[in-house]
C-alpha atoms as a PDB file:
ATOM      1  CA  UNK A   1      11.237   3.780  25.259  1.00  0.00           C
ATOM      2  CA  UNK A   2      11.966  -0.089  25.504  1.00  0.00           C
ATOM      3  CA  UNK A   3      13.817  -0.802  22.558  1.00  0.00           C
ATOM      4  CA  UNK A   4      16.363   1.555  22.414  1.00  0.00           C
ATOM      5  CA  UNK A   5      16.881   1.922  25.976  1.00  0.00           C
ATOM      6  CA  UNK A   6      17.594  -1.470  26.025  1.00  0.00           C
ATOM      7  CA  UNK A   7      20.285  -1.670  23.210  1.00  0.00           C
ATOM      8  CA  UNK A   8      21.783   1.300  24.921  1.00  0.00           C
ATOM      9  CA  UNK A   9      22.268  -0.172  27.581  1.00  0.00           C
ATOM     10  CA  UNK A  10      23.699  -3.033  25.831  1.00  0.00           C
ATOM     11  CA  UNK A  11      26.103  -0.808  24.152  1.00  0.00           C
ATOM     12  CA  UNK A  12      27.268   0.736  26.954  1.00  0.00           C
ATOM     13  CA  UNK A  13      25.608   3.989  26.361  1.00  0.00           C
ATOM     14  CA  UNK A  14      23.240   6.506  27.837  1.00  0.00           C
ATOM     15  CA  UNK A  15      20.516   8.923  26.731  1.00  0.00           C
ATOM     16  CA  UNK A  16      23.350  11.454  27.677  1.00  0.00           C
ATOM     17  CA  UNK A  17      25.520  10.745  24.971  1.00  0.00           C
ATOM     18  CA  UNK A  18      23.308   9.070  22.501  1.00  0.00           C
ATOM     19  CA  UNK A  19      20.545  12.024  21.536  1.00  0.00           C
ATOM     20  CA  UNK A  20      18.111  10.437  18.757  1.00  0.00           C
ATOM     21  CA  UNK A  21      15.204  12.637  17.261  1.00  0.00           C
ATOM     22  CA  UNK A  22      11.819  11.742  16.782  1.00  0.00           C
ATOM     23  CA  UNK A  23      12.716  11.769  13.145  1.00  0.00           C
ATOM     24  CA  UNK A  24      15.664   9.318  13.247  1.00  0.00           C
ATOM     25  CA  UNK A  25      13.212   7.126  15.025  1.00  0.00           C
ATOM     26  CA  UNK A  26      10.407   7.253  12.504  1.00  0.00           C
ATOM     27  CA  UNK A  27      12.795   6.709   9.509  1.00  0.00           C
ATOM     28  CA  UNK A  28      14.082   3.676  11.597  1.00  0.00           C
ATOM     29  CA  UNK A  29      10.372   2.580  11.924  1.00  0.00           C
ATOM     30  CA  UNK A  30       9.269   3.075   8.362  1.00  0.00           C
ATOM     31  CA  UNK A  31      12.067   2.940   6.348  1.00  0.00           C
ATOM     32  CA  UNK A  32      14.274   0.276   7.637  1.00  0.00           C
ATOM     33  CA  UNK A  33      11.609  -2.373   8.998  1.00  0.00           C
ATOM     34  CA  UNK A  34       8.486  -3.855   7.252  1.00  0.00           C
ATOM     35  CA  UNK A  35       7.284  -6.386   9.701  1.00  0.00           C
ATOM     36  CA  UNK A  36       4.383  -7.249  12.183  1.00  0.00           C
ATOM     37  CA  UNK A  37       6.014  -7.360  15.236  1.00  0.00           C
ATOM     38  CA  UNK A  38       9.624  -5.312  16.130  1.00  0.00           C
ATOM     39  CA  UNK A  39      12.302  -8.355  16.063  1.00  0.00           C
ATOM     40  CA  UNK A  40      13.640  -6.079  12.351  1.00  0.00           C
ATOM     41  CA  UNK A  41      13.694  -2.980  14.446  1.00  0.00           C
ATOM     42  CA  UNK A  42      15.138  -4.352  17.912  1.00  0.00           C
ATOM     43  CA  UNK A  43      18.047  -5.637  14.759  1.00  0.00           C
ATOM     44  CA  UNK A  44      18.146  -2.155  13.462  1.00  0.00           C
ATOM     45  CA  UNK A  45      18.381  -0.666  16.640  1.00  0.00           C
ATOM     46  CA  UNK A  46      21.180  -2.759  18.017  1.00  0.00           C
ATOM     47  CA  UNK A  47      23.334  -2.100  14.754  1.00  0.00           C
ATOM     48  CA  UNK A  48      23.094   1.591  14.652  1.00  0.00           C
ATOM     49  CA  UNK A  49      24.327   1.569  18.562  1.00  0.00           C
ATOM     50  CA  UNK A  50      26.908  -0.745  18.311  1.00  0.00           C
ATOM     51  CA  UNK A  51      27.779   1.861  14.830  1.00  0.00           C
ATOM     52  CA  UNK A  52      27.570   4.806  17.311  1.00  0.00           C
ATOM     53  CA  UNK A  53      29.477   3.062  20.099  1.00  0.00           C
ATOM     54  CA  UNK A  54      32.588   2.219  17.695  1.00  0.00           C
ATOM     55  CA  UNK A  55      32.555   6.096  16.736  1.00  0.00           C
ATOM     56  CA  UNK A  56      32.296   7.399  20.254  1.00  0.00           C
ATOM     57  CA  UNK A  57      35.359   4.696  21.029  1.00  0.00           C
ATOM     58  CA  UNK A  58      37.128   5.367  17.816  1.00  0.00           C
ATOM     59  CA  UNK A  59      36.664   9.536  17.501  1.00  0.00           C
ATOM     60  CA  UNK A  60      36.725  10.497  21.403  1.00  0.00           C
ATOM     61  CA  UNK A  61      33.674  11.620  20.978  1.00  0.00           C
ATOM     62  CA  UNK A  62      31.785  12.746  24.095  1.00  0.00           C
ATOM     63  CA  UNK A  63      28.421  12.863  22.056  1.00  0.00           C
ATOM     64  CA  UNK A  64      26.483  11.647  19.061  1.00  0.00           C
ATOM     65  CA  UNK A  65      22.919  13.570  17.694  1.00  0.00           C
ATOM     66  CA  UNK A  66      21.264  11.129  15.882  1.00  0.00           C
ATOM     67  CA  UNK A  67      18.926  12.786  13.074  1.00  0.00           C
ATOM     68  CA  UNK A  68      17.548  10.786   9.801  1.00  0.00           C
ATOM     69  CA  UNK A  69      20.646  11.967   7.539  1.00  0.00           C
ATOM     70  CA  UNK A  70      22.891  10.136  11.023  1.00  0.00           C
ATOM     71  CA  UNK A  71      20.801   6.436  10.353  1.00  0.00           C
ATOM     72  CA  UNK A  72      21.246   6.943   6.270  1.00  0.00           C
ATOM     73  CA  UNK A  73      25.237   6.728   6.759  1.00  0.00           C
ATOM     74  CA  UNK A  74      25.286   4.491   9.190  1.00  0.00           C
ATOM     75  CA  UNK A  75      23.075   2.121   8.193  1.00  0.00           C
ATOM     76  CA  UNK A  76      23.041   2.695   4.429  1.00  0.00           C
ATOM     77  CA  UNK A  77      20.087   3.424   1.870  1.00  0.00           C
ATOM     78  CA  UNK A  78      16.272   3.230   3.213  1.00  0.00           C
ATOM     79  CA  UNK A  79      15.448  -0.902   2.677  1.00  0.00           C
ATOM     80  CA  UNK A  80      12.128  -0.515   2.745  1.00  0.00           C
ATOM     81  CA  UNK A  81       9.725   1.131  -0.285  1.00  0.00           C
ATOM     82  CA  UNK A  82       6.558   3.615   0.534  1.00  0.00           C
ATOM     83  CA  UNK A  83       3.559   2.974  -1.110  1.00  0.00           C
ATOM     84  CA  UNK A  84       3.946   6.047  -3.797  1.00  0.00           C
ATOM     85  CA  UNK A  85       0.896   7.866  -4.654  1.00  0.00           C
ATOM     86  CA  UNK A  86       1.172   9.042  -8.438  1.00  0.00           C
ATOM     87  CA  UNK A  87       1.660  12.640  -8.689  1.00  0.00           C
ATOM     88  CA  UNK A  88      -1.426  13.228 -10.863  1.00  0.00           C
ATOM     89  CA  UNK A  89      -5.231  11.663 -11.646  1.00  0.00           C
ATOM     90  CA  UNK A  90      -4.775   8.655 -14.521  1.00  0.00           C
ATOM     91  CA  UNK A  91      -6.853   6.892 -16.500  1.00  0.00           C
ATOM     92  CA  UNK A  92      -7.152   3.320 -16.126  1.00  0.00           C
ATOM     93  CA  UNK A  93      -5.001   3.488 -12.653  1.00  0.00           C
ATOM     94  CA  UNK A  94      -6.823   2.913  -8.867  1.00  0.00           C
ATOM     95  CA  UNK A  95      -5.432   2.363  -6.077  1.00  0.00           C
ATOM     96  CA  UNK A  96      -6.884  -0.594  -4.017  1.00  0.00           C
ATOM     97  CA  UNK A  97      -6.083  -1.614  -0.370  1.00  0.00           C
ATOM     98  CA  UNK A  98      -5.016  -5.027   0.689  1.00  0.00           C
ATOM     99  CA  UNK A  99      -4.535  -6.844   4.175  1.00  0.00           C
ATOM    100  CA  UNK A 100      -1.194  -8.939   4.394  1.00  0.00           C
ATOM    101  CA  UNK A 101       0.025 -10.623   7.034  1.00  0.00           C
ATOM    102  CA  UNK A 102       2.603  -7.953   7.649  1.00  0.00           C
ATOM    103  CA  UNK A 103      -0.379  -5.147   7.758  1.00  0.00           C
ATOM    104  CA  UNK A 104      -1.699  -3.597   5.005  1.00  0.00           C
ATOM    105  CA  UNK A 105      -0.851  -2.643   1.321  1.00  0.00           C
ATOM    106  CA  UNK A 106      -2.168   0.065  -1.244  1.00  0.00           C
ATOM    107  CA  UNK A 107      -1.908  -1.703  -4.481  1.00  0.00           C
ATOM    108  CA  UNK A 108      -2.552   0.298  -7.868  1.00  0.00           C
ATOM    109  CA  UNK A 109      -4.553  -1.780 -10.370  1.00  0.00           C
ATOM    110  CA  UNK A 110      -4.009  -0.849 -13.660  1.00  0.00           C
ATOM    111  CA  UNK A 111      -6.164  -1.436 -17.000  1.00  0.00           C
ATOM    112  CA  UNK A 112      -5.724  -0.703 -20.413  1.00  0.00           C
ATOM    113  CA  UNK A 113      -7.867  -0.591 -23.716  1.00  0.00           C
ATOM    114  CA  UNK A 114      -6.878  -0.812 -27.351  1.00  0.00           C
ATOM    115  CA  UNK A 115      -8.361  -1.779 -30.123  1.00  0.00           C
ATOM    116  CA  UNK A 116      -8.478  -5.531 -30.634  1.00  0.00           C
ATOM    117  CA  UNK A 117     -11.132  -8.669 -30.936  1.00  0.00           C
ATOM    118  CA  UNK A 118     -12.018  -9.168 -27.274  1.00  0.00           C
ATOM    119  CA  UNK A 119      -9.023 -10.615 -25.604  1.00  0.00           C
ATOM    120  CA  UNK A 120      -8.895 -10.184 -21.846  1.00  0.00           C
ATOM    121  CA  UNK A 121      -5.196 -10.317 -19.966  1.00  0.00           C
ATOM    122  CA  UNK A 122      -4.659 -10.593 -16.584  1.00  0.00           C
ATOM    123  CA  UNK A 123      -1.404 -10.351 -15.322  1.00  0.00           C
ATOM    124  CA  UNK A 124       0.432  -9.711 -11.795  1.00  0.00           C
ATOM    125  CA  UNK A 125       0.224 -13.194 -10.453  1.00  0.00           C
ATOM    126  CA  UNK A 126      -3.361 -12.925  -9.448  1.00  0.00           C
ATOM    127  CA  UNK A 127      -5.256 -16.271  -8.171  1.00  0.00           C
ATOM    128  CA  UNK A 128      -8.279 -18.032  -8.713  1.00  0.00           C
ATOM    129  CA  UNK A 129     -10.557 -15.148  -6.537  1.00  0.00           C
ATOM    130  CA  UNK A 130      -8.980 -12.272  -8.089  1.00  0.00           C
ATOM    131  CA  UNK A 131      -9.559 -13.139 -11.840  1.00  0.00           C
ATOM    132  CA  UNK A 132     -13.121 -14.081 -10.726  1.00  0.00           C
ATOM    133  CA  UNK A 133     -13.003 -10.661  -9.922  1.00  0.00           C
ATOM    134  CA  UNK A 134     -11.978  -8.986 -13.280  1.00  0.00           C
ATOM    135  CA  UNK A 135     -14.800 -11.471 -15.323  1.00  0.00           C
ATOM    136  CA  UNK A 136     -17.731 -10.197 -12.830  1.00  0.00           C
ATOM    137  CA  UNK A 137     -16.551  -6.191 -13.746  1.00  0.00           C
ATOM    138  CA  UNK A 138     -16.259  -7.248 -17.227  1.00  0.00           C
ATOM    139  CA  UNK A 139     -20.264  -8.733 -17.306  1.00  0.00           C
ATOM    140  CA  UNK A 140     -21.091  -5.537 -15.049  1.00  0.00           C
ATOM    141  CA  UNK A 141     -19.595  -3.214 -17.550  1.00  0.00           C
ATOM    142  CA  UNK A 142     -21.137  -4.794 -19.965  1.00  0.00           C
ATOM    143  CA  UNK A 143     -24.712  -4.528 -19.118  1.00  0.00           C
ATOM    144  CA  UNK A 144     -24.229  -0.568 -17.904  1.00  0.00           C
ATOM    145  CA  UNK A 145     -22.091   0.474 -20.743  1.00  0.00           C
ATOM    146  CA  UNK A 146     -24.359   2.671 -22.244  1.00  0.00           C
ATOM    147  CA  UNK A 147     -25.068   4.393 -18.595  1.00  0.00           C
ATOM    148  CA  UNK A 148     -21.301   4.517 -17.739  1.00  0.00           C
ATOM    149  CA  UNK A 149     -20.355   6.372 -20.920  1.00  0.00           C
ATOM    150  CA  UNK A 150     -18.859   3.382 -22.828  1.00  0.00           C
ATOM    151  CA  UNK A 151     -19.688   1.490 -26.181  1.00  0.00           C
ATOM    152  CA  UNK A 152     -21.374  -1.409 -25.907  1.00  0.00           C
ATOM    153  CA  UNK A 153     -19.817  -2.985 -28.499  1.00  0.00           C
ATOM    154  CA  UNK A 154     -16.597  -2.765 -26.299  1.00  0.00           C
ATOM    155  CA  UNK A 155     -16.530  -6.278 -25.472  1.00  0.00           C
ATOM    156  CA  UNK A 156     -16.204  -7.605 -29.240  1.00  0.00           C
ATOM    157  CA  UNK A 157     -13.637  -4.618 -30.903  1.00  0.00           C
ATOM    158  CA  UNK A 158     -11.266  -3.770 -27.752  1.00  0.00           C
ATOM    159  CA  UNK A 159      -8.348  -5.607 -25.874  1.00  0.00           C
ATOM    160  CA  UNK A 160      -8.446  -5.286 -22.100  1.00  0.00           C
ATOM    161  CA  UNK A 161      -5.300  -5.798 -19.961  1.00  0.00           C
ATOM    162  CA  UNK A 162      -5.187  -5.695 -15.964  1.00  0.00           C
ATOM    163  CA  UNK A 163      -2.197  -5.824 -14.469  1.00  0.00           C
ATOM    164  CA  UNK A 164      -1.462  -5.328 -11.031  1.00  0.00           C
ATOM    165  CA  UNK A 165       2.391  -4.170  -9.729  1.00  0.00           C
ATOM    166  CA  UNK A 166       5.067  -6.282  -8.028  1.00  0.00           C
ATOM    167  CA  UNK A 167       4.101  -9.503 -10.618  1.00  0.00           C
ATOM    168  CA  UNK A 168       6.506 -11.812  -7.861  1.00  0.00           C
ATOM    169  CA  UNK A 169       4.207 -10.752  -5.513  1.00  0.00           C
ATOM    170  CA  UNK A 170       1.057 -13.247  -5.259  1.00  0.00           C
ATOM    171  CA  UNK A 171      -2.049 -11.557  -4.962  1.00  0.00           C
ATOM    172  CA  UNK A 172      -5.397 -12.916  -4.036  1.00  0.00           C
ATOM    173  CA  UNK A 173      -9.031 -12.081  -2.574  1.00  0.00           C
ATOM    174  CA  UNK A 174     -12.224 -10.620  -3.497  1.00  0.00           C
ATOM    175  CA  UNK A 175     -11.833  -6.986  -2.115  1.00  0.00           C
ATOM    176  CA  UNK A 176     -10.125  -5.830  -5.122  1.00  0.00           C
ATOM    177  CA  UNK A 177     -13.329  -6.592  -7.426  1.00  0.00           C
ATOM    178  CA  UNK A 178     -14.422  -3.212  -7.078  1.00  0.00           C
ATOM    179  CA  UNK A 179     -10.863  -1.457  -7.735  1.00  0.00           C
ATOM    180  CA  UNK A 180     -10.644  -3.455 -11.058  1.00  0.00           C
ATOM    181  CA  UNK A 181     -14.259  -2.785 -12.132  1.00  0.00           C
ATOM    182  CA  UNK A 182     -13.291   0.720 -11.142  1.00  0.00           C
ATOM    183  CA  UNK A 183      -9.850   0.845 -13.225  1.00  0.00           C
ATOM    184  CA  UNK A 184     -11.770  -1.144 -16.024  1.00  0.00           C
ATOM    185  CA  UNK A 185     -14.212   1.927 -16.441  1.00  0.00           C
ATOM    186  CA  UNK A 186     -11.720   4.688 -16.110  1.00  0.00           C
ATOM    187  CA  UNK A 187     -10.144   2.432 -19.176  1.00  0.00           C
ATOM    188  CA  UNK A 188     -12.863   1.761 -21.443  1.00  0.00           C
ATOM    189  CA  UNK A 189     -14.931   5.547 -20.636  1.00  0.00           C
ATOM    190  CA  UNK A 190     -11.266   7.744 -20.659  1.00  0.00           C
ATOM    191  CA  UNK A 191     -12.417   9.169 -17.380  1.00  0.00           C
ATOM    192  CA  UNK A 192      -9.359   9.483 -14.966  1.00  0.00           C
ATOM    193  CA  UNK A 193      -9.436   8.394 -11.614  1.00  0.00           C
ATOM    194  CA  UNK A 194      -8.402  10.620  -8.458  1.00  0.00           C
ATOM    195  CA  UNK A 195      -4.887  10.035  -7.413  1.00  0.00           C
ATOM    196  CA  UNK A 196      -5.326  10.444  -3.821  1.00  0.00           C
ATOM    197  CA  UNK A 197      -8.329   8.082  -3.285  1.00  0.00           C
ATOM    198  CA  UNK A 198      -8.409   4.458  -2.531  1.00  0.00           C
ATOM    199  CA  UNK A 199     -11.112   1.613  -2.404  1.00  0.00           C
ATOM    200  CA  UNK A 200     -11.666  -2.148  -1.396  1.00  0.00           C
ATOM    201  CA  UNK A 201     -14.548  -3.963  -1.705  1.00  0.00           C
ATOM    202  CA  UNK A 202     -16.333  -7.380  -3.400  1.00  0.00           C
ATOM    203  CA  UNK A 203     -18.300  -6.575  -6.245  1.00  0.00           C
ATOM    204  CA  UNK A 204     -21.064  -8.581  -7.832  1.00  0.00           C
ATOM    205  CA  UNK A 205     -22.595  -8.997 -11.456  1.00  0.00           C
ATOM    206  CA  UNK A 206     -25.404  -6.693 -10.322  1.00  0.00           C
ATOM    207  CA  UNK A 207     -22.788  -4.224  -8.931  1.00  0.00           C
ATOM    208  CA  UNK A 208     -23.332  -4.293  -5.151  1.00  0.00           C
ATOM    209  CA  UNK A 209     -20.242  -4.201  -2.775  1.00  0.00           C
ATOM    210  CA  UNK A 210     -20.177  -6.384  -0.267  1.00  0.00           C
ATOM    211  CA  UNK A 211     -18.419  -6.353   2.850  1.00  0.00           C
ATOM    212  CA  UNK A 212     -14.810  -6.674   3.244  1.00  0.00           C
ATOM    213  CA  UNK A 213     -12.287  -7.781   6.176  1.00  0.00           C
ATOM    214  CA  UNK A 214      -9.463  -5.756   7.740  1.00  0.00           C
ATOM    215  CA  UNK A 215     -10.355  -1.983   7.270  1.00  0.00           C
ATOM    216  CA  UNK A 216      -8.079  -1.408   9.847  1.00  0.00           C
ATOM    217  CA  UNK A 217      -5.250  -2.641   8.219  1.00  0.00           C
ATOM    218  CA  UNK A 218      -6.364  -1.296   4.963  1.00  0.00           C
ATOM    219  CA  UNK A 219      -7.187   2.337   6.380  1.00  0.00           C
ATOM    220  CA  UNK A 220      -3.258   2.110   7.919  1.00  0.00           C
ATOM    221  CA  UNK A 221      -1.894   1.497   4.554  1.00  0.00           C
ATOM    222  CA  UNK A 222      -3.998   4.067   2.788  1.00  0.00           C
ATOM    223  CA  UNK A 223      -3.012   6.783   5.251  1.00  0.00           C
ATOM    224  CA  UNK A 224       0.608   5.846   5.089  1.00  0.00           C
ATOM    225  CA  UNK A 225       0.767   6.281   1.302  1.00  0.00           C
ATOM    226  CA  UNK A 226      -0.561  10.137   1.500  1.00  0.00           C
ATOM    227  CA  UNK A 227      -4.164   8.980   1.006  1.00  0.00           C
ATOM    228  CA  UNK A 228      -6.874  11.434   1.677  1.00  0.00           C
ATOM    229  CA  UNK A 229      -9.799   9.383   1.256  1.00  0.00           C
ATOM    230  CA  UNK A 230     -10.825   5.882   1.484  1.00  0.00           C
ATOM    231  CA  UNK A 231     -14.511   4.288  -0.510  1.00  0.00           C
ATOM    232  CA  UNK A 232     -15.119   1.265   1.594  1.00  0.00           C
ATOM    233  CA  UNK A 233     -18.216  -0.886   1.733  1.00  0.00           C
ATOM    234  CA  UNK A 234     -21.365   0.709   3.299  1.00  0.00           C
ATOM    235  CA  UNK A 235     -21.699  -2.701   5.339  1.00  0.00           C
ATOM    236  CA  UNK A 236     -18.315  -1.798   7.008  1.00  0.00           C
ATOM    237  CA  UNK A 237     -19.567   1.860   8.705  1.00  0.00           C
ATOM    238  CA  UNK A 238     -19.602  -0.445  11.895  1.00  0.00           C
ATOM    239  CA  UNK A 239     -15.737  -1.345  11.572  1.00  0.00           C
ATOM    240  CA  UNK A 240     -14.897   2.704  11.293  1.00  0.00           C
ATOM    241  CA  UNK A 241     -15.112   2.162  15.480  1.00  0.00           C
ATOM    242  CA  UNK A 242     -11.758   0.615  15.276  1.00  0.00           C
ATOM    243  CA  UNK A 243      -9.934   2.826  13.663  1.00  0.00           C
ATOM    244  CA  UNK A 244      -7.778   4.949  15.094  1.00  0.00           C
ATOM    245  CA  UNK A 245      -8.559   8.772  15.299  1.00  0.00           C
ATOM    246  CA  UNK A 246      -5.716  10.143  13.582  1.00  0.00           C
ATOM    247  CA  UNK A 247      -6.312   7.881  10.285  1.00  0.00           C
ATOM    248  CA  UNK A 248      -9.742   8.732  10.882  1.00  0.00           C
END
């Protein structure tokens, strides 16, 4: 209501012969700008009027509909990336939440487990907090192997590898520890994990999971991925208040 009446304006057109769907304006919104605040989309807005204005001029046209195929050839291929759910339940693959600065990210933690001498590999530029993370699920697993289905030997005759997507990304933080103790027992057990669930959450040696900052963020980015349900913390019931209804 601000944004593009504004540019309008500034373009020299109307609401009369500049007609955008709510469609066009959600693939604007999610596909062309990954920000916190709307300086990318006030951008993308003024480009695909001063685009329409230049084909009213040009073409004599009276008119222009805007619909999502109009802002793909005027303003070229979607820039920004969905989270992508995968298709099916995997083993070894969870998908986590994380709070950035831009919002909030589903990130899908993958493990793997082959035959080996013990070697752990972490990978995905993950700091200090995070790798903390992965040792405390290893000593977890460890000590409830034989109640979580997997040998106990495990830590002696098997590899482990966690990696976690976009490795230029950094990636830090303790609410991932119970996403890779998660993805670390869907590895070692061979029981898949459901595709459209997501967790956050610290983890400790003795398996509790602590409390966690930025549900709110986290819940966002879970429900914009396709996500239909979300394991958080039992500390963070109180946070669920903030939420809003339709994520809810």
């Amino acid at each position: 209501n601000h944004l593009l009446t504004k540019q309008l304006k500034r373009h020299g057109l109307t609401r009369r012969n500049v007609k955008i769907s709510e469609d066009a304006v959600r693939e604007l919104i999610e596909y062309y700008t990954k920000e916190a605040g709307v300086r990318t989309l006030e951008r993308q807005t003024a480009a695909l009027c001063r685009k329409i204005a230049m084909q009213i001029a040009e073409g004599g046209k009276k008119s222009v509909n805007v619909t999502p195929d109009t802002i793909h050839a005027l303003l070229g291929p979607r820039k920004v990336k969905p989270d992508a759910l995968l298709p099916t339940d995997t083993v070894g693959v969870v998908n986590g939440l994380a709070w950035t600065e831009l919002g909030g990210e589903m990130l899908q933690v993958e493990a793997q487990s082959f035959e080996g001498t013990g070697k752990v590999e972490l990978t995905g530029n993950l700091g200090d907090v995070m790798q903390e993370s992965a040792k405390a699920a290893i000593s977890y697993i460890r000590k409830h192997a034989e109640t979580l289905g997997i040998d106990k030997e495990f830590y002696k005759n098997r590899d482990i590898h966690i990696h976690v997507p976009e490795g230029a990304v950094p990636k830090d933080g303790p609410s991932a520890g119970v996403t890779i103790t998660t993805a670390l027992v869907s590895a070692l057990s061979g029981a898949a994990f459901k595709h459209d669930y997501a967790m956050t959450g610290e983890v400790t040696l003795r398996g509790r999971v602590l409390e966690i900052g930025g549900l709110r963020e986290k819940s966002m980015a879970a429900y914009r991925a396709g996500v239909k349900n979300v394991l958080i913390p039992k500390d963070n019931v109180a946070d669920l208040a903030e939420i809003d209804d339709i994520v809810k």
